[in-house]
Protein backbone atom coordinates (compact mmCIF):
# COMPACT_ATOMS: atom_id res chain seq x y z
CA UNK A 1 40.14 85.68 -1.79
CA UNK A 2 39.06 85.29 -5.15
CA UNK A 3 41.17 85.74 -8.62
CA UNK A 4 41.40 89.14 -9.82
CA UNK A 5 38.62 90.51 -11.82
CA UNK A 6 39.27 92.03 -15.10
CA UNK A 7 42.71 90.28 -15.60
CA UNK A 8 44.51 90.68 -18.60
CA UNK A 9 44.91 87.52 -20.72
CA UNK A 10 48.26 86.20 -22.25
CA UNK A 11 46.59 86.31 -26.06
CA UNK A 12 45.21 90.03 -25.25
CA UNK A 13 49.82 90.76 -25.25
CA UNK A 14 51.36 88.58 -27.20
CA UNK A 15 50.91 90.66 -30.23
CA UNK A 16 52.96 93.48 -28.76
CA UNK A 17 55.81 91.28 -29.01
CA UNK A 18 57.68 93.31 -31.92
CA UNK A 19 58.04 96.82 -29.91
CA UNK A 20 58.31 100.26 -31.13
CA UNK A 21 61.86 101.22 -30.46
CA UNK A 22 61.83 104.62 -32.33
CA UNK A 23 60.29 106.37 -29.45
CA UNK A 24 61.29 106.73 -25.79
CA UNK A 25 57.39 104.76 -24.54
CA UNK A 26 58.65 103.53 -21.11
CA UNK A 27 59.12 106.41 -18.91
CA UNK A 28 62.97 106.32 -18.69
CA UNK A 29 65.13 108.44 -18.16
CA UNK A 30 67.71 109.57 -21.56
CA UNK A 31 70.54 107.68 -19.40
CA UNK A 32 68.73 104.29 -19.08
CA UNK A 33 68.13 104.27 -22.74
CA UNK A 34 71.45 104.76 -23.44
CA UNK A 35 72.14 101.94 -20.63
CA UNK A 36 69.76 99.84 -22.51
CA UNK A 37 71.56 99.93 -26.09
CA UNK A 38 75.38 99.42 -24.64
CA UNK A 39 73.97 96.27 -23.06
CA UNK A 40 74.32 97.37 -19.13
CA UNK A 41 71.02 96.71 -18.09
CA UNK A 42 69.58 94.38 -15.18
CA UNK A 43 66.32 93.53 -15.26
CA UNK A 44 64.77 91.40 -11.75
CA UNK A 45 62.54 88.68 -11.76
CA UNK A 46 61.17 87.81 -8.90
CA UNK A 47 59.50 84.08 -9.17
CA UNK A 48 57.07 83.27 -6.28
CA UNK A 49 56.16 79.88 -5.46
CA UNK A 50 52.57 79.68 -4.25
CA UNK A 51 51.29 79.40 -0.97
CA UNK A 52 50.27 76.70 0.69
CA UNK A 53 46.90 75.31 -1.40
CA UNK A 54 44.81 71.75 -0.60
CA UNK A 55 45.43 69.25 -3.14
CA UNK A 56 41.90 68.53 -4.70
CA UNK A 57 41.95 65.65 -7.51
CA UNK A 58 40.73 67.21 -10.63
CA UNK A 59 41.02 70.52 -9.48
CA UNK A 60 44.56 71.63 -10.86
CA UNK A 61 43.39 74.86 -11.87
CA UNK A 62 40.72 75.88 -9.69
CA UNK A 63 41.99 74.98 -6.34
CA UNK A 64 42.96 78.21 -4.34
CA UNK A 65 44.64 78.80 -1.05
CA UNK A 66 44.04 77.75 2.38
CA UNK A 67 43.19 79.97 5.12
CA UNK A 68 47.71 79.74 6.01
CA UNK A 69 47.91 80.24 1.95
CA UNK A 70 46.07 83.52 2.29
CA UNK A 71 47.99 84.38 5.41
CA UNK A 72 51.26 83.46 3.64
CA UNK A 73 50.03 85.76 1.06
CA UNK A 74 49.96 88.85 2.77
CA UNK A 75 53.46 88.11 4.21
CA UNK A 76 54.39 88.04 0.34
CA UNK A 77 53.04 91.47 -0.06
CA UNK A 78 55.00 92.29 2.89
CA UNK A 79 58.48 91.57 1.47
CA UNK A 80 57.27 93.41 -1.89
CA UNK A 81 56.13 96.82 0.53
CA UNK A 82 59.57 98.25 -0.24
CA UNK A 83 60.64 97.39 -3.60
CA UNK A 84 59.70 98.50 -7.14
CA UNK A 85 57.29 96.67 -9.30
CA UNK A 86 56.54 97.45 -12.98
CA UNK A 87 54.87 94.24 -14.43
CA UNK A 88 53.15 91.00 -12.73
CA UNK A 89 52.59 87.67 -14.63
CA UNK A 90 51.45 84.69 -13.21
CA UNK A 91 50.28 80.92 -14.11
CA UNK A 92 46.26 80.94 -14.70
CA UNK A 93 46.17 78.37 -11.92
CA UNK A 94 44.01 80.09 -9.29
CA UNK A 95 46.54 79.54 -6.37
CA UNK A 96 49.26 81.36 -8.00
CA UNK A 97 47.40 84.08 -8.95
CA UNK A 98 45.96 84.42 -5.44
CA UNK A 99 49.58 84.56 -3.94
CA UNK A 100 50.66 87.60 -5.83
CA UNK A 101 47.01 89.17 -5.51
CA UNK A 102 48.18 91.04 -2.80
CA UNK A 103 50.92 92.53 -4.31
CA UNK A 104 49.29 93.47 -7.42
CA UNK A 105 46.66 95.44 -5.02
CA UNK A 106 49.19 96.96 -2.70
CA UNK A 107 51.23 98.24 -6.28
CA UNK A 108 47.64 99.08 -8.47
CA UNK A 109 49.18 96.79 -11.01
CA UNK A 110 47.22 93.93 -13.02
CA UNK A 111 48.23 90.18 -12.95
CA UNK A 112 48.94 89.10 -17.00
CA UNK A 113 47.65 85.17 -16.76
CA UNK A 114 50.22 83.06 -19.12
CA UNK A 115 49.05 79.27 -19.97
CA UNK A 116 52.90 78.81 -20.74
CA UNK A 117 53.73 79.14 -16.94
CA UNK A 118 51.02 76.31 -15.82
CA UNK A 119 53.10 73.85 -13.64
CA UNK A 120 54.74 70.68 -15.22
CA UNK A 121 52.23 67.89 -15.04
CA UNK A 122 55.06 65.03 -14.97
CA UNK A 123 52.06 62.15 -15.48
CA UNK A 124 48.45 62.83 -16.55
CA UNK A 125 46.28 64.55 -14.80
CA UNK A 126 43.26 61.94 -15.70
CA UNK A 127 44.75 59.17 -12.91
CA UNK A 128 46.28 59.05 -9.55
CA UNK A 129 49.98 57.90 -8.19
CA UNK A 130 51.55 57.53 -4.93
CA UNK A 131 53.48 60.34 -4.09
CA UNK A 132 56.86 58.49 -3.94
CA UNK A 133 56.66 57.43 -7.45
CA UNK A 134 55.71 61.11 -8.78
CA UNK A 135 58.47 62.22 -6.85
CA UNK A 136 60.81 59.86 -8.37
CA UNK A 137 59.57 60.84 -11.81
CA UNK A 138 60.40 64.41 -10.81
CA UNK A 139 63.86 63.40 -9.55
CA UNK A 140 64.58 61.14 -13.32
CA UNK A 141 63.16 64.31 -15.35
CA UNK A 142 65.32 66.52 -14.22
CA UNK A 143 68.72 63.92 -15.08
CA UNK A 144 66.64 63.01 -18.48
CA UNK A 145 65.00 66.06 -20.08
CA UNK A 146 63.07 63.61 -22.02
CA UNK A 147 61.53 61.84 -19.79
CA UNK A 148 57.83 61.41 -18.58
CA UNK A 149 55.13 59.38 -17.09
CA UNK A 150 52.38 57.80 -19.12
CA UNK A 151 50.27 61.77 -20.73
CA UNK A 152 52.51 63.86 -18.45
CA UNK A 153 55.59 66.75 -19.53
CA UNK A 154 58.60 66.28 -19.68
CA UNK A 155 61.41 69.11 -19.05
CA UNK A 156 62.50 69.98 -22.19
CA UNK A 157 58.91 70.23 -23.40
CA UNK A 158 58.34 72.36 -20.32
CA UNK A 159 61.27 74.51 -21.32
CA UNK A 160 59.96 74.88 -24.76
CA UNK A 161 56.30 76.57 -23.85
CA UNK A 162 57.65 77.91 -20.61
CA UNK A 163 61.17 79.81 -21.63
CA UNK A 164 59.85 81.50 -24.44
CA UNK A 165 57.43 83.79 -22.80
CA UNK A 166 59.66 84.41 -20.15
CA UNK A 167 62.25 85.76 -22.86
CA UNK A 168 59.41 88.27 -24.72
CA UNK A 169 58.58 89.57 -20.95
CA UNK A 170 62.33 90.40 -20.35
CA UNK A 171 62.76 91.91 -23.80
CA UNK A 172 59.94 94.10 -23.55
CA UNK A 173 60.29 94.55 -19.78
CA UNK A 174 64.42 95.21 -19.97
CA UNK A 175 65.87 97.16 -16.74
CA UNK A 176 62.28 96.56 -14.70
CA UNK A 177 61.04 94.54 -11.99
CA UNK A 178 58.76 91.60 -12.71
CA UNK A 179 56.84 89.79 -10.46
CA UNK A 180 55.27 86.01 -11.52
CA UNK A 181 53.48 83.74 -9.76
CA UNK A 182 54.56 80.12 -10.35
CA UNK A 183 54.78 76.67 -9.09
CA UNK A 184 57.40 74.95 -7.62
CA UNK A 185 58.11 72.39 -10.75
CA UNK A 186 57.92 75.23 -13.48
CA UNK A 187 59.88 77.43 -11.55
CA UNK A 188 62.39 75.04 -11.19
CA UNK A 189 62.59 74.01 -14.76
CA UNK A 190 62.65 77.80 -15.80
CA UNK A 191 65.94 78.47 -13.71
CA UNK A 192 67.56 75.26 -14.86
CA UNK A 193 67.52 76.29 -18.53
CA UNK A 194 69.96 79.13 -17.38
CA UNK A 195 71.42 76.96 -14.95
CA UNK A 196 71.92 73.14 -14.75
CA UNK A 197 72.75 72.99 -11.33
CA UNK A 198 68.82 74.18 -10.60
CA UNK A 199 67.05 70.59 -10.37
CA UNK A 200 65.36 68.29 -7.94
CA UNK A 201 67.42 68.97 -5.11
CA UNK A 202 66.89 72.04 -5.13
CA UNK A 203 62.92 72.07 -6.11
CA UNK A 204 62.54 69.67 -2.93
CA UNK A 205 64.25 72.20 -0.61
CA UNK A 206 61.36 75.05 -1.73
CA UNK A 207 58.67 75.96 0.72
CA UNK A 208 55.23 76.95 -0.28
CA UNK A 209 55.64 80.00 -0.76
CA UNK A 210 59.05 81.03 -1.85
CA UNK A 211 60.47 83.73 -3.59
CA UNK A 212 63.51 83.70 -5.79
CA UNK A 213 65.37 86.80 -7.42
CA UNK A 214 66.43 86.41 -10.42
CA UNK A 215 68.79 88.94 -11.98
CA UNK A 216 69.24 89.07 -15.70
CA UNK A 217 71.61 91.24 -17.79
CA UNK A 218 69.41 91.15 -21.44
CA UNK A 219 68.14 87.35 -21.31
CA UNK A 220 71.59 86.15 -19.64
CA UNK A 221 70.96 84.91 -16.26
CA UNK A 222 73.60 87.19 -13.67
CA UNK A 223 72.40 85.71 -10.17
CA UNK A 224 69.58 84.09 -8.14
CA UNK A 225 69.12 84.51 -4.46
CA UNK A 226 66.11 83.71 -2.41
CA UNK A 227 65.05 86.71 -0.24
CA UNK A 228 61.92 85.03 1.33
CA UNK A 229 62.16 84.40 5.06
């Protein structure tokens, strides 16, 4: 399965930022406008963790999905068969975009590539390190927002790039359904800036993939529940 072709590019939207508001542009209905402005509107965000993909050093963007990834996938489009879907984002990373592909096909909707949703790199991507010591980097970085290993990212910076984008997409998405395809670290860091108690236990209880709902009234953060099986 390959990336979509004729994807639209982060820098191709981010102009669009300041929105007409003098005209009714999004389809709705007199009553959801009027839900809008007296602040009682939810809009969903549904944040799936990609699928299972081979780790390949010096590959962190063009790795895709194995042959379970790509069956994993299709499940995802599964749980998606009955809902709404207005807008799809994703990380550039080729297995993110690859886990959503399926959905964007099943609702004839494009996949928006954001470099602000790439996943945290908590140590440089130029040289390797055991697994137990990344993980214990992970575990520190999300008790220190601070800290990082030697060229990696550390939270807050990840919150900087990362939260902002997600804040224009709700403002100019308010009372729809967004889909974005993510990795487990950004993800993670994303839901703690609403919510401290989101952090390394629960980013090392995720599976690969996962998919989070994430309920939002404006940019406040109502409720998250994970609805994949």
């Amino acid at each position: 399965m390959q990336p979509p072709i004729g994807g639209v590019l982060e820098s191709e939207i981010l102009d669009q930022v300041i929105v007409d508001c003098g005209a009714n542009k999004s389809g709705k209905s007199e009553g959801d406008e009027t839900a809008m402005m007296e602040g009682n509107v939810f809009t969903t965000i549904y944040m799936v963790r990609h699928a299972e993909s081979p780790f390949v050093f010096g590959q962190e963007r063009e790795r895709g999905l194995s042959p379970e990834g790509v069956a994993d996938a299709r499940r995802v489009a599964e749980c998606f068969a009955d809902l709404d879907v207005h807008y799809m984002a994703s990380s550039p990373y080729v297995r993110a975009v690859q886990t959503i592909q399926f959905v964007a096909e099943q609702k004839s909707l494009p996949i928006v590539e954001y470099e602000a949703f790439i996943e945290r790199p908590i140590k440089g991507l130029d040289y390797k390190s055991s697994w137990d010591v990344l993980q214990e980097a992970i575990r520190t970085s999300f008790t220190d927002h601070d800290f990082a290993m030697e060229g990696g990212e550390s939270t807050r910076s990840a919150q900087r790039r990362a939260i902002p984008v997600l804040e224009m997409i709700l403002q100019q998405h308010q009372g729809e359904s967004i889909v974005i395809g993510t990795h487990g670290n950004i993800m993670t860091i994303m839901m703690n800036y609403y919510d401290a108690s989101y952090g390394f236990d629960f980013w090392e209880s995720t599976s690969k993939p996962d998919i989070y709902r994430m309920t939002f009234q404006r940019n406040r953060l109502e409720s998250i529940e994970r609805i994949w099986k």
